[in-house]
Protein backbone atom coordinates (compact mmCIF):
# COMPACT_ATOMS: atom_id res chain seq x y z
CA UNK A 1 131.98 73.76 78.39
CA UNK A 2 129.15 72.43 75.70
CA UNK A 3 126.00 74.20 76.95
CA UNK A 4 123.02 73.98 75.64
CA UNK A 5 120.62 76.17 73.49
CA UNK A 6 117.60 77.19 75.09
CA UNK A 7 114.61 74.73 73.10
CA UNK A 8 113.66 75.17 69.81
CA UNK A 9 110.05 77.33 68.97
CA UNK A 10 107.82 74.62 68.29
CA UNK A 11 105.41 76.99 66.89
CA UNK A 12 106.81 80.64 64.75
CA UNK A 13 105.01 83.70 66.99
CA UNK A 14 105.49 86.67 64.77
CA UNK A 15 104.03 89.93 65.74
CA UNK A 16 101.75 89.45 62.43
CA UNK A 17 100.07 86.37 64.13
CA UNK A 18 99.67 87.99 67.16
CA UNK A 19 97.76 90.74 65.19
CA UNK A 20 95.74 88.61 63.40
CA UNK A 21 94.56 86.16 66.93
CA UNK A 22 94.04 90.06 68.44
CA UNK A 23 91.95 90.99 65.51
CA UNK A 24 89.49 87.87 65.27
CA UNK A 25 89.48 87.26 69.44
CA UNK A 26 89.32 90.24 70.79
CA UNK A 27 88.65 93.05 68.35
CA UNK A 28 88.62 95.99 71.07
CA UNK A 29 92.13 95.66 71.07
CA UNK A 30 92.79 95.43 67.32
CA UNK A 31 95.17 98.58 65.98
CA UNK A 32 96.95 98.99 69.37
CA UNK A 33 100.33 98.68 68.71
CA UNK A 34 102.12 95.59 69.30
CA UNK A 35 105.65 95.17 70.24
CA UNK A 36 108.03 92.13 70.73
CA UNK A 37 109.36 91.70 74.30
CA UNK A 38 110.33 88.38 74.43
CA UNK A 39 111.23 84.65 73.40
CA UNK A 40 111.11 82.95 76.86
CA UNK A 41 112.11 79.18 77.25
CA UNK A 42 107.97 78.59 76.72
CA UNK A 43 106.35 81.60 75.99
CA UNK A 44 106.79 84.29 73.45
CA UNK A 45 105.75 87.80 75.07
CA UNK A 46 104.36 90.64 73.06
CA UNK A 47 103.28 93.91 74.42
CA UNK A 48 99.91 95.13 73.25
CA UNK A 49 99.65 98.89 73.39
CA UNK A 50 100.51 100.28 76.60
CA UNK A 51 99.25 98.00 79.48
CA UNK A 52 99.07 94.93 78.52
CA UNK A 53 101.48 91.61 77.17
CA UNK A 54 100.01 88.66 75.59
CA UNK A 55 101.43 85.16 76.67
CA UNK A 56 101.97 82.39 73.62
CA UNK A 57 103.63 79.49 74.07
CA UNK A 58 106.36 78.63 71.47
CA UNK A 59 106.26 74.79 72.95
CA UNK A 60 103.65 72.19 73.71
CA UNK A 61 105.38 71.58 76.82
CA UNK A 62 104.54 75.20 77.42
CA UNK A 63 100.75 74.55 77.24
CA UNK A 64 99.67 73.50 80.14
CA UNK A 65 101.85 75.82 82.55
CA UNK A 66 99.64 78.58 80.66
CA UNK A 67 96.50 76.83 81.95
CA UNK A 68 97.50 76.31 85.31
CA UNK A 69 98.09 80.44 85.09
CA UNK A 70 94.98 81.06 83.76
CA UNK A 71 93.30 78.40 86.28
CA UNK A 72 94.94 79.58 89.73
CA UNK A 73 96.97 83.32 89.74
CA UNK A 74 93.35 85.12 90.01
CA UNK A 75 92.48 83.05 92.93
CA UNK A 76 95.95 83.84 94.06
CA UNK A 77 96.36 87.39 93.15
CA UNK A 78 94.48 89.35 96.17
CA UNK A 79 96.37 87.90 99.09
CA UNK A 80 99.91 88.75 97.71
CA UNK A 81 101.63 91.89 98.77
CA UNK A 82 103.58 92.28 95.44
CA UNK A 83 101.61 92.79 91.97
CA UNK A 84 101.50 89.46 89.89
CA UNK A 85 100.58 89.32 86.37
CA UNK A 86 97.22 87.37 86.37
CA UNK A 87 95.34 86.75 83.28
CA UNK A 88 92.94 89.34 82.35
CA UNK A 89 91.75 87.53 79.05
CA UNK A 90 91.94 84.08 77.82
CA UNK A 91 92.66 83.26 73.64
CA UNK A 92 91.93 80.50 72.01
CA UNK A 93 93.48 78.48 68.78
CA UNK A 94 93.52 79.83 65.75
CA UNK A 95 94.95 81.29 62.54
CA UNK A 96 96.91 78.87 62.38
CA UNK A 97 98.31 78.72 66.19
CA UNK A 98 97.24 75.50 67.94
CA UNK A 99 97.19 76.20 71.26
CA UNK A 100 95.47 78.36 74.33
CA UNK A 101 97.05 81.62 75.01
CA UNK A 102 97.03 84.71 77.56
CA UNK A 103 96.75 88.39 77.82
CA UNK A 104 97.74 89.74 81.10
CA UNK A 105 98.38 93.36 82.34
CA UNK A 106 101.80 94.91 82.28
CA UNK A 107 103.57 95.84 85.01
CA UNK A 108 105.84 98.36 85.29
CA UNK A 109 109.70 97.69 86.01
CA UNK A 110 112.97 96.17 84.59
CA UNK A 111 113.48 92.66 85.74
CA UNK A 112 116.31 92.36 88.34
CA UNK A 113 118.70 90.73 86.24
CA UNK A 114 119.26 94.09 84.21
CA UNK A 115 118.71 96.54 86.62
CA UNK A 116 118.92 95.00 89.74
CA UNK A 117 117.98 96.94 93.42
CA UNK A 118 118.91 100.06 94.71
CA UNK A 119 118.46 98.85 98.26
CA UNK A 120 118.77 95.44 98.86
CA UNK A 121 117.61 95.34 102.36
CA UNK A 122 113.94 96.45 100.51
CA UNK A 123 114.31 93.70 98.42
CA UNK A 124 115.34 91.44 100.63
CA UNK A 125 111.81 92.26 103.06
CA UNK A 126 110.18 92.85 99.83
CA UNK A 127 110.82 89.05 98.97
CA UNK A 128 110.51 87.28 101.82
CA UNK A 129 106.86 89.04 102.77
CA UNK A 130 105.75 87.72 99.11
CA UNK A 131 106.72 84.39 99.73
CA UNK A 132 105.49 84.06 102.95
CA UNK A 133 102.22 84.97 102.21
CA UNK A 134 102.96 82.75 99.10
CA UNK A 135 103.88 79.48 101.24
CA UNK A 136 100.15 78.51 102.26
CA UNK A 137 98.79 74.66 102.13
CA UNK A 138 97.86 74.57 98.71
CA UNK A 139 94.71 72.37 97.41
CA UNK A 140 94.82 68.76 96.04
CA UNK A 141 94.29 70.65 92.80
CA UNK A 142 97.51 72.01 92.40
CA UNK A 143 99.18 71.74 89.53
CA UNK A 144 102.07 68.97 89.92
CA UNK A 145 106.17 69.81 88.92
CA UNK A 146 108.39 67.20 88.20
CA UNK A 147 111.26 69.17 88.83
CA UNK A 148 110.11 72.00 91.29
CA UNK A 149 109.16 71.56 94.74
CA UNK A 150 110.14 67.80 94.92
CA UNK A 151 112.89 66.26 97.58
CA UNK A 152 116.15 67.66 96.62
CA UNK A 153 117.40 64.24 95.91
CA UNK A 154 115.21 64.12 93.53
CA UNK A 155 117.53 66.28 91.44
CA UNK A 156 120.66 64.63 91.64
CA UNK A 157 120.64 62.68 87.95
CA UNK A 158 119.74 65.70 86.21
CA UNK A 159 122.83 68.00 88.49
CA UNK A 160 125.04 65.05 87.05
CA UNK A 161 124.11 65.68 83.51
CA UNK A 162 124.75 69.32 83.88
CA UNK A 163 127.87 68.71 85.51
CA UNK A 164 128.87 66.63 82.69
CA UNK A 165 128.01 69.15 80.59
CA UNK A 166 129.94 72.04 82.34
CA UNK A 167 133.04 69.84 82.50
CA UNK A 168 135.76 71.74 83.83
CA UNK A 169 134.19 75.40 83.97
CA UNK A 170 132.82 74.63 87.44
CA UNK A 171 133.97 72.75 90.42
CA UNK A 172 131.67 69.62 90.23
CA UNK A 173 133.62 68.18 93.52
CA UNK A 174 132.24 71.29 95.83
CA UNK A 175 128.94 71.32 93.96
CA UNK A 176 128.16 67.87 94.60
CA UNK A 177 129.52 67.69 98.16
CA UNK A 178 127.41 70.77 98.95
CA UNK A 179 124.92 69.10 97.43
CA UNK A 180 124.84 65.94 99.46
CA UNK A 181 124.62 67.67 102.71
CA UNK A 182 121.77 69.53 101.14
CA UNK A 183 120.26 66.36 100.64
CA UNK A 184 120.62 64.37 104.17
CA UNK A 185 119.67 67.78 105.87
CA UNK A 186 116.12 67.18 106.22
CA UNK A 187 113.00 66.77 103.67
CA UNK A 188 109.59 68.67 103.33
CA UNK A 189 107.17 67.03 105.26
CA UNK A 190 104.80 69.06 105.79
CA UNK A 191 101.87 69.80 103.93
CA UNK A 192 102.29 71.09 99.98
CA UNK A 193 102.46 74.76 100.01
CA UNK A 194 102.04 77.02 96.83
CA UNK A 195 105.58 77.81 95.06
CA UNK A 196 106.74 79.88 92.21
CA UNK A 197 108.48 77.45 91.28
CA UNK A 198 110.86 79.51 88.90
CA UNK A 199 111.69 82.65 91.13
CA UNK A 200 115.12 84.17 89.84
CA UNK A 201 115.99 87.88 89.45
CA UNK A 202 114.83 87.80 85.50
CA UNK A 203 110.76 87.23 86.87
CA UNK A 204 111.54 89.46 89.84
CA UNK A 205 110.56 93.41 88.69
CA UNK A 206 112.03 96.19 89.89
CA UNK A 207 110.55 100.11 89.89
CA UNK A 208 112.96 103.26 90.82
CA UNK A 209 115.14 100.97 92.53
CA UNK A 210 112.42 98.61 94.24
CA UNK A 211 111.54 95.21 93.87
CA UNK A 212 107.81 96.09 92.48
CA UNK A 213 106.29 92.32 91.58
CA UNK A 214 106.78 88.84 90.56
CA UNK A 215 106.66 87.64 87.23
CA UNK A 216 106.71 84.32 85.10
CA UNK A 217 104.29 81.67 87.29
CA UNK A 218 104.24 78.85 84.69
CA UNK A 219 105.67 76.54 86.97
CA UNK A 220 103.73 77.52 89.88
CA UNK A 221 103.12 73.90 91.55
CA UNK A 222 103.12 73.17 95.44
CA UNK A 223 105.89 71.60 97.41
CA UNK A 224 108.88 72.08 99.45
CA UNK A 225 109.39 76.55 99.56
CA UNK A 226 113.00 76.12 99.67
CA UNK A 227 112.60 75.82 95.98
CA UNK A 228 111.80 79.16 95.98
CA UNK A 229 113.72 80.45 98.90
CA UNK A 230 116.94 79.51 96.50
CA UNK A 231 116.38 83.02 95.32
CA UNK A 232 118.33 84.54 98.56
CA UNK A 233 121.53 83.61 96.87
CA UNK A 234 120.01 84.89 93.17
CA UNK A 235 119.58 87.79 94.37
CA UNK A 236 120.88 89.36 96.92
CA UNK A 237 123.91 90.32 98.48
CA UNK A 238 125.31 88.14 101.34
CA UNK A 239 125.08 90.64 104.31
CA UNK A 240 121.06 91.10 103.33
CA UNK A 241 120.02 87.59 103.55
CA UNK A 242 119.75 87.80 107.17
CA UNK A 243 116.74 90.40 106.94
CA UNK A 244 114.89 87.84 104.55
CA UNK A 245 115.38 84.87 106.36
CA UNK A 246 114.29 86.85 109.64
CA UNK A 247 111.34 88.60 107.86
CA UNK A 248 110.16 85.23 106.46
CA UNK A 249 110.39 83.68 109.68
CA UNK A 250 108.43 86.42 111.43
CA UNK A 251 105.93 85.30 109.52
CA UNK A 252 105.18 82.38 111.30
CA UNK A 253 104.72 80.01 108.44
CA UNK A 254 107.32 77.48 108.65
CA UNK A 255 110.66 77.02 110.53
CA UNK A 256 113.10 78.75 109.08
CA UNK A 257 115.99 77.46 110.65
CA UNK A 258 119.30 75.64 109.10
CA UNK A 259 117.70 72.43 107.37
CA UNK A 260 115.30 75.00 105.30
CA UNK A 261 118.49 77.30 104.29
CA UNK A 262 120.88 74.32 103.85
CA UNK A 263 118.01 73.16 100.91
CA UNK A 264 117.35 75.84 99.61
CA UNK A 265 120.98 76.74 98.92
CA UNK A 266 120.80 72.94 97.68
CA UNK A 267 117.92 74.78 95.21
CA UNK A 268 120.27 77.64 94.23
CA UNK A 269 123.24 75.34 93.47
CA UNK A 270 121.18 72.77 91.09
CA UNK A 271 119.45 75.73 89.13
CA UNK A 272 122.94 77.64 88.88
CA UNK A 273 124.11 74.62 87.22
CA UNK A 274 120.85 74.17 85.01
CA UNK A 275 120.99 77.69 83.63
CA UNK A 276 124.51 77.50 83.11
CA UNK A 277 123.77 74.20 81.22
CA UNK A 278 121.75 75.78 78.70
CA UNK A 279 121.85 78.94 78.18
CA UNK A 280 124.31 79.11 75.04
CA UNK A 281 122.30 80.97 73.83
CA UNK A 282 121.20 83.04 76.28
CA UNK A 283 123.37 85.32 78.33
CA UNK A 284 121.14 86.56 80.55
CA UNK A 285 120.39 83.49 82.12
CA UNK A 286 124.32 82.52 81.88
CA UNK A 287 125.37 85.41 84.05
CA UNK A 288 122.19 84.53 86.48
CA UNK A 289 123.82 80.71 86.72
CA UNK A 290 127.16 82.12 87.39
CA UNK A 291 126.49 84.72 90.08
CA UNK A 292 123.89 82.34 91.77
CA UNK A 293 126.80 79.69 91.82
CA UNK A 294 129.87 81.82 92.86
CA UNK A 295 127.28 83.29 96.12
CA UNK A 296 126.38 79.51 96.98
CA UNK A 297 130.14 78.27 96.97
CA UNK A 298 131.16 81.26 98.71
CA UNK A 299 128.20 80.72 101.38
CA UNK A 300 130.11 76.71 101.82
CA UNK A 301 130.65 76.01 105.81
């Protein structure tokens, strides 16, 4: 196996800089104290005092996911039944750092991937309410993914790279007949609906053993939701993704019968195969790939 390293910082965030941006842009927070949470793929996350976490990107890439947060999770915010960390405050370039950046409230919670649920059958209602209410026709405005909320199919060259990649560490024969079927199932073709995008158990939170909000919405775009709906094999526990798939399709939204699962099991076995890909570095998002990929090839047939 020759996975990748998660990208490069284009741009050092030290907890100095962050001091200094705090200091000249918004001086009412200046001597809280700051603390490093995290270096994301595109964002480096510090916490500022108690209750709230300022967003930088380390990447250029990174940029303009942090404007589409700034631009749309307000507007989305009030209709969600799970908290989501909407921007509160907007920075701006300088001392030295070249690009837009965030400060949004903290929530309270581990993230899934380190302390996962104490009852999945919460989470697994939890979930599939948020992304219900989540799945709505989204404007012409919103923000476009290459690689989220597309036609499955769309995926396949970059599955074959990872699969390269992986070599012999995974079974690239079931993967990519899975992934096929996936594929002729059916497409989205409906109208666009608001996605995540990214939702995997390190942006889901979770609070005395409840999933308590939804994290991470840089590549919130609007699509196909089984892109999102990938997270039933993330996350939970074979026997409970019959209560989310029910709960989301009392909803009403959108069929959720077999074409929708059989994609969005197509979704969890491509992004298994990214994060395993590259995350070398990482093992977080290693052990994320490898769970989410052992659920999917036990769910074959």
């Amino acid at each position: 196996m020759n996975a990748s390293p998660m990208p490069p910082a284009e741009v050092d965030v030290s907890l100095g800089l962050v001091r200094r941006l705090i200091a000249e842009q918004m001086p009412d927070l200046a001597g809280r104290h700051l603390r490093m949470l995290a270096h994301g793929w595109d964002n480096v996350m510090v916490r500022i005092g108690d209750d709230l976490i300022a967003r930088l990107p380390r990447r250029a890439v990174a940029v303009g996911l942090l404007l589409n947060e700034l631009r749309w999770l307000p507007r989305l915010s009030p209709r969600l039944p799970l908290p989501i960390p909407a921007p509160v405050r907007a920075g701006r370039p300088g001392c030295g750092y070249p690009w837009p950046w965030s400060v949004v409230s903290h929530l309270p919670g581990d993230i899934a991937a380190r302390t996962p649920p104490g009852d999945y059958g919460q989470a697994a209602v939890a979930l599939a309410e948020f992304l219900a209410a989540m799945h709505v026709p989204a404007p012409a405005q919103a923000p476009q993914n290459p690689v989220r909320g597309i036609p499955l199919a769309n995926r396949a060259a970059r599955l074959a790279d990872n699969l390269d990649q992986l070599g012999t560490t995974v079974d690239a024969t079931a993967m990519t007949r899975m992934f096929r079927a996936a594929v002729e199932s059916t497409v989205w073709d409906r109208t666009p609906v608001w996605i995540h995008g990214d939702l995997h158990p390190a942006n889901v939170l979770v609070d005395g053993g409840r999933v308590s909000a939804v994290i991470d919405f840089g590549d919130i775009t609007a699509g196909d939701p089984a892109t999102d709906l990938s997270v039933a094999w993330m996350l939970l526990p074979a026997d409970d993704r019959h209560a989310f798939w029910e709960t989301y399709a009392a909803a009403g939204r959108h069929p959720a019968g077999d074409a929708l699962r059989i994609r969005a099991r197509g979704w969890a076995l491509v992004l298994s195969a990214a994060f395993l890909g590259h995350s070398a570095d990482n093992p977080l998002m290693a052990a994320i790939g490898r769970h989410t990929l052992d659920a999917v090839l036990a769910d074959d047939g």
